[in-house]
N, C-alpha and C. Protein backbone atom coordinates (compact mmCIF):
# COMPACT_ATOMS: atom_id res chain seq x y z
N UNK A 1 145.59 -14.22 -10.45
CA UNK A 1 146.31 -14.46 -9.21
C UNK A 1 147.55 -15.29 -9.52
N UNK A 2 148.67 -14.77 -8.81
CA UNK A 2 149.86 -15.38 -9.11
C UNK A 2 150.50 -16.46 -7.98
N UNK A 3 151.32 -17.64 -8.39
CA UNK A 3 151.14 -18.48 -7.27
C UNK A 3 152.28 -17.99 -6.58
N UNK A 4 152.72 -18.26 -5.02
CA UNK A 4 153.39 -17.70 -4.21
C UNK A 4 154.87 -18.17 -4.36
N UNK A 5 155.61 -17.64 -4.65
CA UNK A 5 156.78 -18.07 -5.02
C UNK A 5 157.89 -18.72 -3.59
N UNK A 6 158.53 -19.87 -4.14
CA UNK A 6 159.21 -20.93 -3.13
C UNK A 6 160.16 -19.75 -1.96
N UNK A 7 160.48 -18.69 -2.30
CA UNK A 7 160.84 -17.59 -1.57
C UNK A 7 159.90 -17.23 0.17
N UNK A 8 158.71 -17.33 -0.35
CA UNK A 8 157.93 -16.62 0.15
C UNK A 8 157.05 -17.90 1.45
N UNK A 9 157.12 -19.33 0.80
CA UNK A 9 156.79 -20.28 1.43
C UNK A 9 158.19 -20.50 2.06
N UNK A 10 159.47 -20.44 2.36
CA UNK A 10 160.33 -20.83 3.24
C UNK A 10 160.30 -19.46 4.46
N UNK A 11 160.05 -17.98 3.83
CA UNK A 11 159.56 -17.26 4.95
C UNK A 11 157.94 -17.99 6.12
N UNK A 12 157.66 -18.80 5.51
CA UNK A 12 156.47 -19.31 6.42
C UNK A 12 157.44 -20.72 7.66
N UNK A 13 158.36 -20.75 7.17
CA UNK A 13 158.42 -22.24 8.42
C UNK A 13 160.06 -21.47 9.33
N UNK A 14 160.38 -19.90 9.27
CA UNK A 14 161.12 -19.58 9.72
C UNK A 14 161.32 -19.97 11.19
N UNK A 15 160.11 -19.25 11.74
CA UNK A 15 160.26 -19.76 13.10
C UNK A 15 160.61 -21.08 13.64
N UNK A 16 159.85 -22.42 12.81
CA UNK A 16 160.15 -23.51 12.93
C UNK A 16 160.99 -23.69 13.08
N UNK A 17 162.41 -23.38 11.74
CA UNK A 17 163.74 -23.56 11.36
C UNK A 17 164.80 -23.00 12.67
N UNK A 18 164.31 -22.14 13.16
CA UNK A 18 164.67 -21.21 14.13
C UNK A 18 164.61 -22.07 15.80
N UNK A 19 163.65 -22.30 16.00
CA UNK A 19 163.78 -23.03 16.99
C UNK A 19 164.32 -24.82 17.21
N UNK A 20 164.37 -25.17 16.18
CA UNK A 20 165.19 -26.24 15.65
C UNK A 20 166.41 -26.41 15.90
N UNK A 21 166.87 -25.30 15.02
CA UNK A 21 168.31 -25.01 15.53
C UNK A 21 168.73 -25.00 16.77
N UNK A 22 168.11 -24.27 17.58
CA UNK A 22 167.92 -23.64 19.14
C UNK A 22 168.05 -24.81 19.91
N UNK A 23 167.35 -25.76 19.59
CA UNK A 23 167.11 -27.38 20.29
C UNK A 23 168.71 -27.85 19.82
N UNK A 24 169.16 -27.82 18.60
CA UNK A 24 170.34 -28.64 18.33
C UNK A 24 171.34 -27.82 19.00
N UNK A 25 171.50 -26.37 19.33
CA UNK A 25 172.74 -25.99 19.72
C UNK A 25 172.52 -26.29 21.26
N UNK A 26 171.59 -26.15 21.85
CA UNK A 26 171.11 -26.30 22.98
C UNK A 26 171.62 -27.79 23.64
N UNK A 27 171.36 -28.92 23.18
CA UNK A 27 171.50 -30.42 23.12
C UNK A 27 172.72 -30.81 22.65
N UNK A 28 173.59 -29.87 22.14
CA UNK A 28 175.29 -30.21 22.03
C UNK A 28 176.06 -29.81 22.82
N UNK A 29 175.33 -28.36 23.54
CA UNK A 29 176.11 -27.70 24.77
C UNK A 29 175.45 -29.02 26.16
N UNK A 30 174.62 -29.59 25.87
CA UNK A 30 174.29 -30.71 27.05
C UNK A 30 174.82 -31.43 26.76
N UNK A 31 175.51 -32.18 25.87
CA UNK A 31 175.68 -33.18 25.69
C UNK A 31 177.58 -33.13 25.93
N UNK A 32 178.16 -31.59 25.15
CA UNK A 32 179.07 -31.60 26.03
C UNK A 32 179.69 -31.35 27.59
N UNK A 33 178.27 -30.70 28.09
CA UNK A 33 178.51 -30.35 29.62
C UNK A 33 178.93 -32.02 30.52
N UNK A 34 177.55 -32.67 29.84
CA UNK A 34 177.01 -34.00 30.55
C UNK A 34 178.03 -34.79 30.52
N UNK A 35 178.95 -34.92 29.50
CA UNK A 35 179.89 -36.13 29.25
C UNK A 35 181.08 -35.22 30.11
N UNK A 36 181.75 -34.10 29.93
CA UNK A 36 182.54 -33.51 30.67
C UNK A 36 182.80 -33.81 32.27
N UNK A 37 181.06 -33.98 32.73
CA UNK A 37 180.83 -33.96 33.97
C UNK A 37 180.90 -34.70 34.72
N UNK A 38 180.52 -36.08 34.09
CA UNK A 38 180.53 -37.27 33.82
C UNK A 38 178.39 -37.85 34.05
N UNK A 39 178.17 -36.77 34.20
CA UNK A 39 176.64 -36.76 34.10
C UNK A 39 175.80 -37.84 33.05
N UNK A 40 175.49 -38.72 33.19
CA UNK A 40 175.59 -40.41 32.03
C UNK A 40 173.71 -39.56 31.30
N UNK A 41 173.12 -39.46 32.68
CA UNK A 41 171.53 -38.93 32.47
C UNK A 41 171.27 -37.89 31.80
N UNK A 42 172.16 -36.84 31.84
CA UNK A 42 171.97 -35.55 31.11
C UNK A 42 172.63 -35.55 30.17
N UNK A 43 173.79 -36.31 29.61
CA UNK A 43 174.12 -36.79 28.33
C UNK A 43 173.47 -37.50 27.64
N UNK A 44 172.67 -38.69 28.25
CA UNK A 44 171.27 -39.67 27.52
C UNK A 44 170.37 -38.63 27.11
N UNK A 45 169.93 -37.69 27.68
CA UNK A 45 168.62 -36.70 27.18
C UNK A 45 169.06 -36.09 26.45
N UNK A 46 170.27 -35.06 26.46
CA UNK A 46 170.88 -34.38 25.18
C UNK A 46 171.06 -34.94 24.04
N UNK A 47 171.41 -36.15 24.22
CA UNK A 47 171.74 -37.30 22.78
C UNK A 47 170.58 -37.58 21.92
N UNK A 48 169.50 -37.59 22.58
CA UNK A 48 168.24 -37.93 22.75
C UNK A 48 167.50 -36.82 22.00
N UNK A 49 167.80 -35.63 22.64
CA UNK A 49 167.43 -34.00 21.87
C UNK A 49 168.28 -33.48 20.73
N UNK A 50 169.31 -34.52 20.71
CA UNK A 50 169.75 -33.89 19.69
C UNK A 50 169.63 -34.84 18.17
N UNK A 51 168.99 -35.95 18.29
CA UNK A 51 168.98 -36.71 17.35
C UNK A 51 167.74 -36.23 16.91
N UNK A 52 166.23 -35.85 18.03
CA UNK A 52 165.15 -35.56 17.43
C UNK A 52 165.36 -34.10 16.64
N UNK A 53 166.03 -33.37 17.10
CA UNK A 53 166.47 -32.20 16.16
C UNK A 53 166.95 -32.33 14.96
N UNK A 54 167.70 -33.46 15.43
CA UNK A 54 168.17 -33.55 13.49
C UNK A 54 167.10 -34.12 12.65
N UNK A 55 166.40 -34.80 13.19
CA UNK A 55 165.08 -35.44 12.76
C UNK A 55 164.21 -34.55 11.94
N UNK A 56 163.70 -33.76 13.14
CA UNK A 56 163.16 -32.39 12.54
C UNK A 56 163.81 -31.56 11.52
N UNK A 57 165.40 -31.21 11.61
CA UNK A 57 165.42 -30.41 10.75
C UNK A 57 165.72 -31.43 9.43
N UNK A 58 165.50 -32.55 9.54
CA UNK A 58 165.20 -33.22 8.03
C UNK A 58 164.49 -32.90 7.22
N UNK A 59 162.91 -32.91 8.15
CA UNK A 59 161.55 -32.68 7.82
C UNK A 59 161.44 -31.23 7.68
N UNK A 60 161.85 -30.02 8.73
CA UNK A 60 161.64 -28.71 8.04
C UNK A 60 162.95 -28.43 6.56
N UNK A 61 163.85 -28.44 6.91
CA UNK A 61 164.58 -28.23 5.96
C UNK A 61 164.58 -28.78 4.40
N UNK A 62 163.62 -29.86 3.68
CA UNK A 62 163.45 -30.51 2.69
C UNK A 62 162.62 -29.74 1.87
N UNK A 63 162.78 -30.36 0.73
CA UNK A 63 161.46 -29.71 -0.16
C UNK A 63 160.43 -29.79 -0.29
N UNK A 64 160.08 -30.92 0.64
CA UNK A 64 158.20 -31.25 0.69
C UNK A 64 157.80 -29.98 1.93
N UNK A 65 158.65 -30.06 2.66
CA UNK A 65 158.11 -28.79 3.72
C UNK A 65 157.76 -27.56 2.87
N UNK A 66 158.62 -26.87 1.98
CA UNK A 66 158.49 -25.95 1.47
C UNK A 66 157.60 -25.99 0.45
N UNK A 67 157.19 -27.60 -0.13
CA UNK A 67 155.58 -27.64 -1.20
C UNK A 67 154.85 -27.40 -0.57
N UNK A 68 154.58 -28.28 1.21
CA UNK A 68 153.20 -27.88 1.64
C UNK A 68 153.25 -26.62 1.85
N UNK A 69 154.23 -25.66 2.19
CA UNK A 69 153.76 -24.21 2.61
C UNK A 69 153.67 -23.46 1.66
N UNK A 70 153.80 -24.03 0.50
CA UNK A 70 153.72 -22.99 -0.58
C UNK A 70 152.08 -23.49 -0.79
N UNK A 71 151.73 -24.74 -0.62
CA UNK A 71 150.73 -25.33 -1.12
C UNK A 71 149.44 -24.78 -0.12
N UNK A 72 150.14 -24.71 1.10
CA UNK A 72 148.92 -24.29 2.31
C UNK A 72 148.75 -22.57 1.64
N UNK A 73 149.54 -22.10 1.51
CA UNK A 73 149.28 -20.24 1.39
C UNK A 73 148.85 -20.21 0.18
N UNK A 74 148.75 -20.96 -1.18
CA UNK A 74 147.91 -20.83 -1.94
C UNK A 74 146.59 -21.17 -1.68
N UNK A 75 146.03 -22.47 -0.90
CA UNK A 75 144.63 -22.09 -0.74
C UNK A 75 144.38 -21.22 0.26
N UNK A 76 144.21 -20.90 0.80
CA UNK A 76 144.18 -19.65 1.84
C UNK A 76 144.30 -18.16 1.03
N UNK A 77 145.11 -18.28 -0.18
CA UNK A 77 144.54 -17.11 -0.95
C UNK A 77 143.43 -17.35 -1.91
N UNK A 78 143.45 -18.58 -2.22
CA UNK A 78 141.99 -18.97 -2.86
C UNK A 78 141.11 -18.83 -2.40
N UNK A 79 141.10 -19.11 -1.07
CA UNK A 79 139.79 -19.17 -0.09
C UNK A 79 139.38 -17.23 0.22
N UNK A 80 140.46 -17.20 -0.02
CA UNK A 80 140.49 -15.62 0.59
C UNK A 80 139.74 -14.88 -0.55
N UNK A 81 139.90 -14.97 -1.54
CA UNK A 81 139.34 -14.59 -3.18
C UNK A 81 137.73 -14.93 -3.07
N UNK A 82 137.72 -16.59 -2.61
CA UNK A 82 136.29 -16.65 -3.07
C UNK A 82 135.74 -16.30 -1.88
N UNK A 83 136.02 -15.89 -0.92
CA UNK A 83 135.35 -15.14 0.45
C UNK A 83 134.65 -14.15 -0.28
N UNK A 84 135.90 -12.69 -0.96
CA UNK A 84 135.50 -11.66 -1.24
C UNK A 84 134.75 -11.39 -2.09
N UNK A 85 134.48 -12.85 -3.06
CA UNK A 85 133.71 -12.21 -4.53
C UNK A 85 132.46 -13.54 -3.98
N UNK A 86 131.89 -13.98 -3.12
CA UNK A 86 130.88 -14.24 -2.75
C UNK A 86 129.66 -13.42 -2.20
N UNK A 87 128.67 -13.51 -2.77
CA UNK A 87 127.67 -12.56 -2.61
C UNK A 87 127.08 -12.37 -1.07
């Protein structure tokens, strides 16, 4: 058995990465509506959404994200192996 190559573990946190983004473009279009508007509250929450986004995409975007998912889909094929060759 061959181990899953770093390719194949960044296809696992796509969606993550994906909606991440979504939050940061999302929370810059608030943040420029809010200040435009002069909206102080809906600029505080956008500022707010957009810092935890960057937060997040610290944590998905790094290389420990992509060890554990390489690290999670190798046991899960281990487990999967000794499922099948258990009597």
């Amino acid at each position: 058995m061959k181990p899953p190559s770093p390719l194949a573990a960044q296809g696992a946190l796509w969606l993550d990465r994906l909606l991440c983004t979504l939050v940061a473009l999302l929370a810059a279009a608030s943040l420029g509506y809010g200040l435009r508007s002069g909206l102080d509250g809906l600029a505080g929450m956008a500022l707010s959404a957009l810092v935890a986004a960057g937060w997040a995409a610290k944590v998905l975007f790094g290389s420990p994200a992509l060890r554990r998912a390489q690290a999670v889909r190798a046991a899960l094929a281990r487990a999967s192996c000794a499922h099948e060759h258990s009597p």
